[in-house]
Protein backbone atom coordinates (compact mmCIF):
# COMPACT_ATOMS: atom_id res chain seq x y z
CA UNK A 1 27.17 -97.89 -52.70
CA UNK A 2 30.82 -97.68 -53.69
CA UNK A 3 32.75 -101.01 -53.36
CA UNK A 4 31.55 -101.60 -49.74
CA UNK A 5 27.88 -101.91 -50.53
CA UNK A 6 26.79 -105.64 -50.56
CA UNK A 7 26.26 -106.76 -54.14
CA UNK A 8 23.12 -109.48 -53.26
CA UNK A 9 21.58 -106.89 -51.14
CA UNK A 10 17.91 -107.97 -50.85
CA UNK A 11 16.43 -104.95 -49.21
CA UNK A 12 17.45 -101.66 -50.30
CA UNK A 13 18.29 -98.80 -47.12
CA UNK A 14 17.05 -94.99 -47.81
CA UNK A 15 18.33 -92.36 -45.95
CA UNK A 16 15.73 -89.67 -45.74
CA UNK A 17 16.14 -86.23 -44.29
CA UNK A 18 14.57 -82.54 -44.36
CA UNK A 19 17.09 -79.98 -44.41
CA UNK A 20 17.29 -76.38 -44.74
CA UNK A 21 19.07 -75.08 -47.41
CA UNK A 22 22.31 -74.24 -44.71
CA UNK A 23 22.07 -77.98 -43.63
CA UNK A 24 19.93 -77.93 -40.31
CA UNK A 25 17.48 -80.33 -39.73
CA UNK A 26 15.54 -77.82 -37.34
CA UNK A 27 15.69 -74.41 -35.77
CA UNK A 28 14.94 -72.71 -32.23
CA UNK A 29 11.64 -70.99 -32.16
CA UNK A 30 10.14 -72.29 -35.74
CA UNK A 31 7.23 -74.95 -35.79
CA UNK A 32 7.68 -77.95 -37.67
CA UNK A 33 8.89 -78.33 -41.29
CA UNK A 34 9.55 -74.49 -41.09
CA UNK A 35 5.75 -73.81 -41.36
CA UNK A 36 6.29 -74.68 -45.04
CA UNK A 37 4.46 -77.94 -45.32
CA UNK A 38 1.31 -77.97 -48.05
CA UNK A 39 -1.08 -79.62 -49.10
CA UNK A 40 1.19 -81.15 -52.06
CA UNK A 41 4.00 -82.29 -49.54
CA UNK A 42 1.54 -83.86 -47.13
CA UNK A 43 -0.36 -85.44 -49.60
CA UNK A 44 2.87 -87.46 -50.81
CA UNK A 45 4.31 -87.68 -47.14
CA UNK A 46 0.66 -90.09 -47.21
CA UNK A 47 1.44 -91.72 -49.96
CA UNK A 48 4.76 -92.55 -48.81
CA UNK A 49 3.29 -94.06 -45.87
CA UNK A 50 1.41 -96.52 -47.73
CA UNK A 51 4.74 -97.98 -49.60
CA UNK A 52 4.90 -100.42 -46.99
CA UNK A 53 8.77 -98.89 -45.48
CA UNK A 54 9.91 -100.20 -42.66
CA UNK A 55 11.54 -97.13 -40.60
CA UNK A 56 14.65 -97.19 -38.71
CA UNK A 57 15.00 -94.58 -35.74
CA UNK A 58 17.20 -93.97 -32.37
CA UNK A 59 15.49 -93.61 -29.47
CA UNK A 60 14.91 -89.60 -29.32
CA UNK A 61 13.49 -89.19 -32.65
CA UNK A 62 11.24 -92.92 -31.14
CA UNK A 63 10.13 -90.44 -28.30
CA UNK A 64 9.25 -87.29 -30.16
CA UNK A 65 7.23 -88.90 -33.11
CA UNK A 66 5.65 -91.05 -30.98
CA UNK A 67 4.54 -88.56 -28.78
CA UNK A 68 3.16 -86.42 -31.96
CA UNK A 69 1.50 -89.68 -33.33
CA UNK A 70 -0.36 -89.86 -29.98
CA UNK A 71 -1.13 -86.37 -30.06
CA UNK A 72 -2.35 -86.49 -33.73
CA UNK A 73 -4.86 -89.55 -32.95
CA UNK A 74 -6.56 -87.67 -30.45
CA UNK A 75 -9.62 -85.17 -30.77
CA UNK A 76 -8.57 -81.13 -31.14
CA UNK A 77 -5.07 -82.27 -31.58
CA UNK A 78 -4.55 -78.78 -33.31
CA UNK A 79 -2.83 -80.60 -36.13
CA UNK A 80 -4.46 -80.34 -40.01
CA UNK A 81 -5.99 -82.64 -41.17
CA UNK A 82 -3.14 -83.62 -43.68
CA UNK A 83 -0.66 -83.10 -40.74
CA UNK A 84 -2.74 -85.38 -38.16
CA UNK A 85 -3.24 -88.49 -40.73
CA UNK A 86 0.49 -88.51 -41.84
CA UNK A 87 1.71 -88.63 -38.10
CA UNK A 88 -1.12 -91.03 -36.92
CA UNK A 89 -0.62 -93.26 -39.88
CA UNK A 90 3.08 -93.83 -38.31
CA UNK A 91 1.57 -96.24 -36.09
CA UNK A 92 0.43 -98.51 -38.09
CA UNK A 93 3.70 -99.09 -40.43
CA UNK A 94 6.62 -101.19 -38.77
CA UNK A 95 9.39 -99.59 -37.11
CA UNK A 96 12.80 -101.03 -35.69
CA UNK A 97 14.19 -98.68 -32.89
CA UNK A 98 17.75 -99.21 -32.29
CA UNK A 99 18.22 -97.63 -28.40
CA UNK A 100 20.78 -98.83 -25.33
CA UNK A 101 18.26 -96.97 -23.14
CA UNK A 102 14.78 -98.07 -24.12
CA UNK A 103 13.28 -101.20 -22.55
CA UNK A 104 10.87 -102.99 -24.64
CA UNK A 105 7.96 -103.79 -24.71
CA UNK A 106 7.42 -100.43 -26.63
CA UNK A 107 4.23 -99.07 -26.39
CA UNK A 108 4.01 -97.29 -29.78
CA UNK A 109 2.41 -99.81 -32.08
CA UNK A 110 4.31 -101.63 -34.52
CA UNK A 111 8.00 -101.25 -33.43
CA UNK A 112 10.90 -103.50 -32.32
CA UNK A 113 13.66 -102.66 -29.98
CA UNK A 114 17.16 -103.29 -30.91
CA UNK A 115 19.65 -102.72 -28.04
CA UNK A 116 22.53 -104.17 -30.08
CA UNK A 117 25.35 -102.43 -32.61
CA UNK A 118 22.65 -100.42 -35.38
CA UNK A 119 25.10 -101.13 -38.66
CA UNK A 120 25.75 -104.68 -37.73
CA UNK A 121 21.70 -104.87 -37.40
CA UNK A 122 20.88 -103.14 -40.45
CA UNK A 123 23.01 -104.84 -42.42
CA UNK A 124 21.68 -108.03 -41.61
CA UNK A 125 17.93 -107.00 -42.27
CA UNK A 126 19.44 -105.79 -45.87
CA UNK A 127 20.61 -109.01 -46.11
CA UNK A 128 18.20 -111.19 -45.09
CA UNK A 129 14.88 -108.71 -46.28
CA UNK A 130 13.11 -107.39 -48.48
CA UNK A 131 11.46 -103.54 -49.51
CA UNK A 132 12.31 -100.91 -48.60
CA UNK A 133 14.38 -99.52 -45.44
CA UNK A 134 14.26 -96.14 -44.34
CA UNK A 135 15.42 -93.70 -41.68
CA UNK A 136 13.09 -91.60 -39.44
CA UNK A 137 15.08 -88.61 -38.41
CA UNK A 138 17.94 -89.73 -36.51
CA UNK A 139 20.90 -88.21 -37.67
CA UNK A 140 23.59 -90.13 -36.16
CA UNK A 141 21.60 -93.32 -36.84
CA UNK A 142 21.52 -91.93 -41.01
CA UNK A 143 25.57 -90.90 -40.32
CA UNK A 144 26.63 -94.01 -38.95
CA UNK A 145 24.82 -96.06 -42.06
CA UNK A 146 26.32 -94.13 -44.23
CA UNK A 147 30.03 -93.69 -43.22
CA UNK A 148 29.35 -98.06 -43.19
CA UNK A 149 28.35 -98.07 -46.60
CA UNK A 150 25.42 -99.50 -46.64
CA UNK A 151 22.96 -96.87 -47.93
CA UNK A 152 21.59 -97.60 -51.59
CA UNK A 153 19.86 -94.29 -51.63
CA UNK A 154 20.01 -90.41 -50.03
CA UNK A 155 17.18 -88.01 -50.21
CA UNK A 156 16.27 -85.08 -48.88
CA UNK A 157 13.69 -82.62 -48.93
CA UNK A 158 14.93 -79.16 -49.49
CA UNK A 159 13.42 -76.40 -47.57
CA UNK A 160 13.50 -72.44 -48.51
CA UNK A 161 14.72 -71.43 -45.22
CA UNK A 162 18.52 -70.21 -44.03
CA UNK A 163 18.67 -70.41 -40.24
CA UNK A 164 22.40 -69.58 -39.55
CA UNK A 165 20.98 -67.86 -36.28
CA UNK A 166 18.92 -69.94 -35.11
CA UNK A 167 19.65 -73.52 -36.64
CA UNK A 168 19.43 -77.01 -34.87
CA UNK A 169 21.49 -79.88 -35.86
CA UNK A 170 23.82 -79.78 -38.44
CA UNK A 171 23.24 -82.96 -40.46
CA UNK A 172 26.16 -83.21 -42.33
CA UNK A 173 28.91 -82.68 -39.77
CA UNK A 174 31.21 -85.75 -39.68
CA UNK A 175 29.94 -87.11 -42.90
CA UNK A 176 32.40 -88.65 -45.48
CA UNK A 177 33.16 -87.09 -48.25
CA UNK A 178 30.55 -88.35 -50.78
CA UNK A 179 29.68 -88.52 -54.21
CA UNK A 180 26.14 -88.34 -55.04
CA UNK A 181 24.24 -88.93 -58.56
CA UNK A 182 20.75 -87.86 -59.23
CA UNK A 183 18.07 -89.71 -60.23
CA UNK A 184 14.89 -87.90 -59.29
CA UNK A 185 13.91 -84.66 -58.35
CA UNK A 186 10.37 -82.72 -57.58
CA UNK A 187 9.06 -79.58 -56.53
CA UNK A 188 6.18 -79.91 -53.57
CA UNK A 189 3.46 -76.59 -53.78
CA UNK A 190 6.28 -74.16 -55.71
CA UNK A 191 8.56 -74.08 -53.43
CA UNK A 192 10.03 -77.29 -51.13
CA UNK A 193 12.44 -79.85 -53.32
CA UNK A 194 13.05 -83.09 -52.92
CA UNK A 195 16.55 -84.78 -54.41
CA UNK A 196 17.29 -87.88 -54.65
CA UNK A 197 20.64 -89.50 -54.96
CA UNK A 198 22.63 -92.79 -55.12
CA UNK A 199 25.12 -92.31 -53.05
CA UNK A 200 29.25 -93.47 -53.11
CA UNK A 201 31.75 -93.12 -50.28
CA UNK A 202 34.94 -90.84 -51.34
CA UNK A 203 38.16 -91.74 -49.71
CA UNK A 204 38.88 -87.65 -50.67
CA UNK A 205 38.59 -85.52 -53.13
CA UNK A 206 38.21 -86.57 -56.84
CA UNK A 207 41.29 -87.94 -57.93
CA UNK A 208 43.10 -87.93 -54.47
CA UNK A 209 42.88 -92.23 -54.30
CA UNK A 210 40.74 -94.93 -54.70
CA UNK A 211 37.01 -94.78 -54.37
């Protein structure tokens, strides 16, 4: 990413967010993923889950999914069935919480406290690993990675929402200013989009200086 990504990087970091199209990662009042998720979006959400990812989360977005991966794994969750394997499945995949307030051991399965600097930590799994990292929510966590330049690739899932009333977290306030290239794009059950870009940090606008 840019001239400050590491050239021998061994594993390759993902930041990967669901936004609505004004930029909020949630909103007051509306269930999860809008009430737009179908059965074309879950069933890749499962797939995903089997690509062997190792997710990187703070420690509110480690107590909310947790919580709803309990919750799924449990008889009349109220979940779909779609909904309930995707958030139970979480358990199962390895997950590196990075959290000053946490206290280890965790007790969701599969995931490792880090109480230490996240972008010194992260860029030492990239350089020492292998697969695939990728963020869990966390928006600071994703903001922080990226304003370090160490994120190989950004995608997001686009939903068909504007909630300029009643919007939760803005994801992009104080980004960089970056430059973003396609290289794939799909459309989940006619109407949620996922983008995906590589990603280079802008020291301003086109032209203004050096990349």
């Amino acid at each position: 990413m840019g001239d400050t990504t590491a050239a021998a990087s061994s594993a390759t970091l993902m930041v990967d967010l669901i936004i609505s199209l004004d930029g909020y990662a949630s909103a007051e009042g509306w269930p999860g993923w809008w009430g737009l998720e179908g059965p074309e979006y879950l069933a890749w959400l499962g797939q995903e889950g089997e690509k062997n990812y190792t997710f990187l989360l703070g420690a509110n977005t480690y107590r909310l999914m947790s919580g709803m991966s309990e919750e799924a794994a449990a008889e009349g969750s109220g979940f779909t069935e779609n909904e309930g394997a995707s958030l139970s499945g979480l358990a199962a995949v390895p997950k590196v919480v990075f959290s000053s307030t946490l206290q280890a051991p965790l007790t969701w399965p599969n995931s490792t406290l880090v109480t230490g600097d996240a972008v010194k930590a992260v860029a030492e799994m990239k350089r020492t690993g292998s697969g695939t990292l990728s963020t869990l929510g966390s928006l600071s966590l994703c903001r922080s990675l990226l304003t370090a330049g160490l994120v190989d690739r950004f995608r997001l899932v686009v939903f068909p929402v504007i909630t300029g009333r009643t919007g939760k977290e803005r994801i992009y306030d104080g980004y960089p200013d970056v430059a973003l290239e396609m290289v794939d794009s799909r459309t989940f059950d006619g109407r949620l989009q996922l983008l995906e870009y590589v990603p280079t940090l802008l020291n301003g606008p086109p032209g203004s200086g050096p990349a």
